[in-house]
C-alpha atoms as a PDB file:
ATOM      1  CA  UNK A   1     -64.941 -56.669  45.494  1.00  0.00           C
ATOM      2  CA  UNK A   2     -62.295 -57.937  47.822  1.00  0.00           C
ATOM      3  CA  UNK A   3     -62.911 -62.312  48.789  1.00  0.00           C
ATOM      4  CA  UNK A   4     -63.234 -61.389  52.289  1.00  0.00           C
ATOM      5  CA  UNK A   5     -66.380 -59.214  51.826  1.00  0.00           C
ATOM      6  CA  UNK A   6     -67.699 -61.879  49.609  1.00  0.00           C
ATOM      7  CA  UNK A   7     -66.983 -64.531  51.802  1.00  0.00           C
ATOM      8  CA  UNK A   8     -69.092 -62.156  54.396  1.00  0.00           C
ATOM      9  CA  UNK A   9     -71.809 -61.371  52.344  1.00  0.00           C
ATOM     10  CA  UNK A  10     -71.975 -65.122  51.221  1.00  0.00           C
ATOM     11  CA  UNK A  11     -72.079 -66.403  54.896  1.00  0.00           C
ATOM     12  CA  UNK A  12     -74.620 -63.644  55.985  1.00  0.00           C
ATOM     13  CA  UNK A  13     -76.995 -64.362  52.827  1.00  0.00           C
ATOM     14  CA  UNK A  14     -76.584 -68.402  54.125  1.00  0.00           C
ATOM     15  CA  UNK A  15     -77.328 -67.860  57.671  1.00  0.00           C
ATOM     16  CA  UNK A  16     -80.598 -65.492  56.138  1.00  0.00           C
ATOM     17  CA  UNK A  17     -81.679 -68.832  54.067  1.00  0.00           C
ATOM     18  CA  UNK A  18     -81.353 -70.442  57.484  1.00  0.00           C
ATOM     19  CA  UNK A  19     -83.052 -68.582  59.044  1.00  0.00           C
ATOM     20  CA  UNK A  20     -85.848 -68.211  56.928  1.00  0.00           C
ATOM     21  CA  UNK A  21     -86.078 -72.117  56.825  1.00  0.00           C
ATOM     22  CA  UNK A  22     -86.544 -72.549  60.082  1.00  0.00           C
ATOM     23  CA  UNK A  23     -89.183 -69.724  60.149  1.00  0.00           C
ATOM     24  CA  UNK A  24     -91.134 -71.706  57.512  1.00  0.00           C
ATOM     25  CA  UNK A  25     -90.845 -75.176  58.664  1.00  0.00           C
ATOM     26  CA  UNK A  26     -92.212 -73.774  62.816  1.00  0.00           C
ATOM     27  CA  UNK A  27     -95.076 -71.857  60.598  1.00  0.00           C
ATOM     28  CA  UNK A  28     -95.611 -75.676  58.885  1.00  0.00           C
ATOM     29  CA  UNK A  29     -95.771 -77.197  61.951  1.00  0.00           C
ATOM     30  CA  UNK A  30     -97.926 -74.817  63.331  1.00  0.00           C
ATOM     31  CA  UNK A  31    -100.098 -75.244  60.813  1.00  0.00           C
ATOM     32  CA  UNK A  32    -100.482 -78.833  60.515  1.00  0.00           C
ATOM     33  CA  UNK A  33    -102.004 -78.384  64.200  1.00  0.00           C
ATOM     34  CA  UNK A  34    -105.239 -77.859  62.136  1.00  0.00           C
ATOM     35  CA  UNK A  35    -107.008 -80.804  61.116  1.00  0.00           C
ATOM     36  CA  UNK A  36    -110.387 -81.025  61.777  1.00  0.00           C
ATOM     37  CA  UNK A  37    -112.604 -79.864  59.081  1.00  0.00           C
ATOM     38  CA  UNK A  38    -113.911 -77.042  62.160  1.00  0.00           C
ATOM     39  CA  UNK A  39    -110.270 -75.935  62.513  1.00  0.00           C
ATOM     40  CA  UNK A  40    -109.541 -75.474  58.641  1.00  0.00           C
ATOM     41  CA  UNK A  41    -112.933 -73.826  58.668  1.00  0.00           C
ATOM     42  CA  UNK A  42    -112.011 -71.497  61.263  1.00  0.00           C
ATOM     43  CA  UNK A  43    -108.234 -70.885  60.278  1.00  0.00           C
ATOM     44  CA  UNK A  44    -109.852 -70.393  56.081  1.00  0.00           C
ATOM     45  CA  UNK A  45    -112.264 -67.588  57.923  1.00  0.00           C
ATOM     46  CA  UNK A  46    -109.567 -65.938  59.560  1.00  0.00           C
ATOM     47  CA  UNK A  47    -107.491 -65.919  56.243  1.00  0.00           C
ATOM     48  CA  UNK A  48    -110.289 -64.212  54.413  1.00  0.00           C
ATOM     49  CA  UNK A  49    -109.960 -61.134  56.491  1.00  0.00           C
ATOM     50  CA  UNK A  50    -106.701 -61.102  54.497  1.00  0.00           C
ATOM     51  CA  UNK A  51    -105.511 -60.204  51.100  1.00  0.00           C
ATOM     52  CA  UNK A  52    -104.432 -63.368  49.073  1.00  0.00           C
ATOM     53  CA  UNK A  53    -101.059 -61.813  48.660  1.00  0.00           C
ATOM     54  CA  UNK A  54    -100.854 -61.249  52.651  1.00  0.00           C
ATOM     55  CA  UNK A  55    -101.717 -65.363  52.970  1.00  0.00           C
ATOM     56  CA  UNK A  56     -99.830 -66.710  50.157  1.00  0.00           C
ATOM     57  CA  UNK A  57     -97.138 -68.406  51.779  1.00  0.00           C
ATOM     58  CA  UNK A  58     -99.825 -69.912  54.232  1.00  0.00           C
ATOM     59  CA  UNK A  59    -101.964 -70.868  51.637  1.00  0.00           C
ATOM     60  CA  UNK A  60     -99.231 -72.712  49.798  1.00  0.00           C
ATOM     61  CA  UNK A  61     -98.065 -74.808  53.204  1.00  0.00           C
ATOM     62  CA  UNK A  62    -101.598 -75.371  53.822  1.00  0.00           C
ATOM     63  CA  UNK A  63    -102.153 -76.861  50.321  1.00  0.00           C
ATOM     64  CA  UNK A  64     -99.057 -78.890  50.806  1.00  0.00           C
ATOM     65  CA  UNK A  65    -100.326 -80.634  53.752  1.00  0.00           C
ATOM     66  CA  UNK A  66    -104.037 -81.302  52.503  1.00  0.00           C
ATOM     67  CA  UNK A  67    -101.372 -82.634  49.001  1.00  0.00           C
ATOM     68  CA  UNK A  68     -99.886 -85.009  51.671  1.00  0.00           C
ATOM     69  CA  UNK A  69    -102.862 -86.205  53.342  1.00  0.00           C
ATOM     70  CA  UNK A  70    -104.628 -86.677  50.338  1.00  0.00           C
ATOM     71  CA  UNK A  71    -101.753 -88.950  49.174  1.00  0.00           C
ATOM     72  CA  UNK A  72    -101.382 -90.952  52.026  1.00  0.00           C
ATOM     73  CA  UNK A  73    -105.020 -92.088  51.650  1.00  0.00           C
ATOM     74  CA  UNK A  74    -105.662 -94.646  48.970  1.00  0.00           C
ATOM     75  CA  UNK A  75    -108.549 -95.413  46.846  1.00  0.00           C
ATOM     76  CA  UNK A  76    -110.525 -97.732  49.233  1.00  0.00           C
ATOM     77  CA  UNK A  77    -109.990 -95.386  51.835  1.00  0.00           C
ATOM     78  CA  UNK A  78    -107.683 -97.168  53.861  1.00  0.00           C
ATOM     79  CA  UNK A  79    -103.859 -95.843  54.452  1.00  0.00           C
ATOM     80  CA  UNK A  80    -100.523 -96.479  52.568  1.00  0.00           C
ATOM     81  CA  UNK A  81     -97.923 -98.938  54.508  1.00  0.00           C
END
Protein backbone atom coordinates (compact mmCIF):
# COMPACT_ATOMS: atom_id res chain seq x y z
CA UNK A 1 0.00 0.00 0.00
CA UNK A 2 1.51 3.24 -1.12
CA UNK A 3 1.96 6.13 2.33
CA UNK A 4 -0.23 8.43 0.56
CA UNK A 5 -3.31 6.11 0.57
CA UNK A 6 -2.52 5.34 4.11
CA UNK A 7 -2.09 8.68 5.10
CA UNK A 8 -5.80 9.03 3.38
CA UNK A 9 -7.34 6.25 4.82
CA UNK A 10 -5.76 7.22 8.27
CA UNK A 11 -7.14 10.86 8.08
CA UNK A 12 -10.63 9.67 6.78
CA UNK A 13 -10.89 6.84 9.63
CA UNK A 14 -9.86 10.10 12.19
CA UNK A 15 -12.30 12.52 10.91
CA UNK A 16 -15.04 9.20 11.19
CA UNK A 17 -13.91 8.95 15.10
CA UNK A 18 -14.71 12.66 15.04
CA UNK A 19 -17.43 12.53 13.88
CA UNK A 20 -18.88 9.89 15.71
CA UNK A 21 -17.77 11.77 18.97
CA UNK A 22 -19.52 14.53 18.42
CA UNK A 23 -22.64 12.44 17.48
CA UNK A 24 -22.39 10.81 20.94
CA UNK A 25 -21.58 13.61 23.15
CA UNK A 26 -25.08 15.93 21.29
CA UNK A 27 -27.03 12.39 21.97
CA UNK A 28 -25.46 12.82 25.86
CA UNK A 29 -26.52 16.07 26.09
CA UNK A 30 -29.71 15.41 24.81
CA UNK A 31 -30.20 13.01 27.10
CA UNK A 32 -29.22 14.52 30.25
CA UNK A 33 -32.34 16.91 29.39
CA UNK A 34 -34.22 14.12 31.30
CA UNK A 35 -34.26 14.35 34.88
CA UNK A 36 -37.29 14.13 36.52
CA UNK A 37 -38.24 10.75 37.63
CA UNK A 38 -41.65 11.47 34.99
CA UNK A 39 -39.16 12.13 32.16
CA UNK A 40 -36.91 8.92 32.76
CA UNK A 41 -40.26 7.21 33.14
CA UNK A 42 -41.44 8.37 29.94
CA UNK A 43 -38.06 8.22 27.90
CA UNK A 44 -37.61 4.12 29.76
CA UNK A 45 -41.36 3.56 28.11
CA UNK A 46 -40.42 4.74 24.89
CA UNK A 47 -37.17 2.56 24.97
CA UNK A 48 -39.18 -0.54 25.65
CA UNK A 49 -40.86 -0.35 22.32
CA UNK A 50 -37.25 -1.15 21.35
CA UNK A 51 -34.98 -4.08 21.21
CA UNK A 52 -32.13 -3.82 23.88
CA UNK A 53 -29.65 -4.09 21.09
CA UNK A 54 -31.52 -1.07 19.17
CA UNK A 55 -31.06 1.09 22.76
CA UNK A 56 -27.76 -0.02 23.85
CA UNK A 57 -25.75 2.87 23.29
CA UNK A 58 -28.62 4.96 24.99
CA UNK A 59 -28.88 2.78 27.72
CA UNK A 60 -25.18 2.94 28.44
CA UNK A 61 -25.13 7.10 28.35
CA UNK A 62 -28.15 6.98 30.36
CA UNK A 63 -26.51 4.75 33.02
CA UNK A 64 -23.53 6.99 32.92
CA UNK A 65 -25.38 9.97 33.92
CA UNK A 66 -27.65 8.34 36.74
CA UNK A 67 -23.40 6.86 37.67
CA UNK A 68 -22.65 10.65 37.89
CA UNK A 69 -25.50 11.86 39.76
CA UNK A 70 -25.42 9.19 42.05
CA UNK A 71 -21.77 10.16 42.82
CA UNK A 72 -22.15 13.62 43.24
CA UNK A 73 -24.62 12.96 46.10
CA UNK A 74 -23.08 11.92 49.37
CA UNK A 75 -24.24 9.84 52.16
CA UNK A 76 -26.23 12.48 54.17
CA UNK A 77 -27.75 13.53 51.14
CA UNK A 78 -26.21 16.70 50.71
CA UNK A 79 -23.75 17.48 47.53
CA UNK A 80 -19.92 17.14 47.01
CA UNK A 81 -17.89 20.66 47.00
Amino acid sequence: MELTTRIRDLRVGLQNRRTMRAAQRRLSDELASFRTPAERAELDHMLGRHTLEETAEIRAILNRQDYERQRQVTALGGYRR
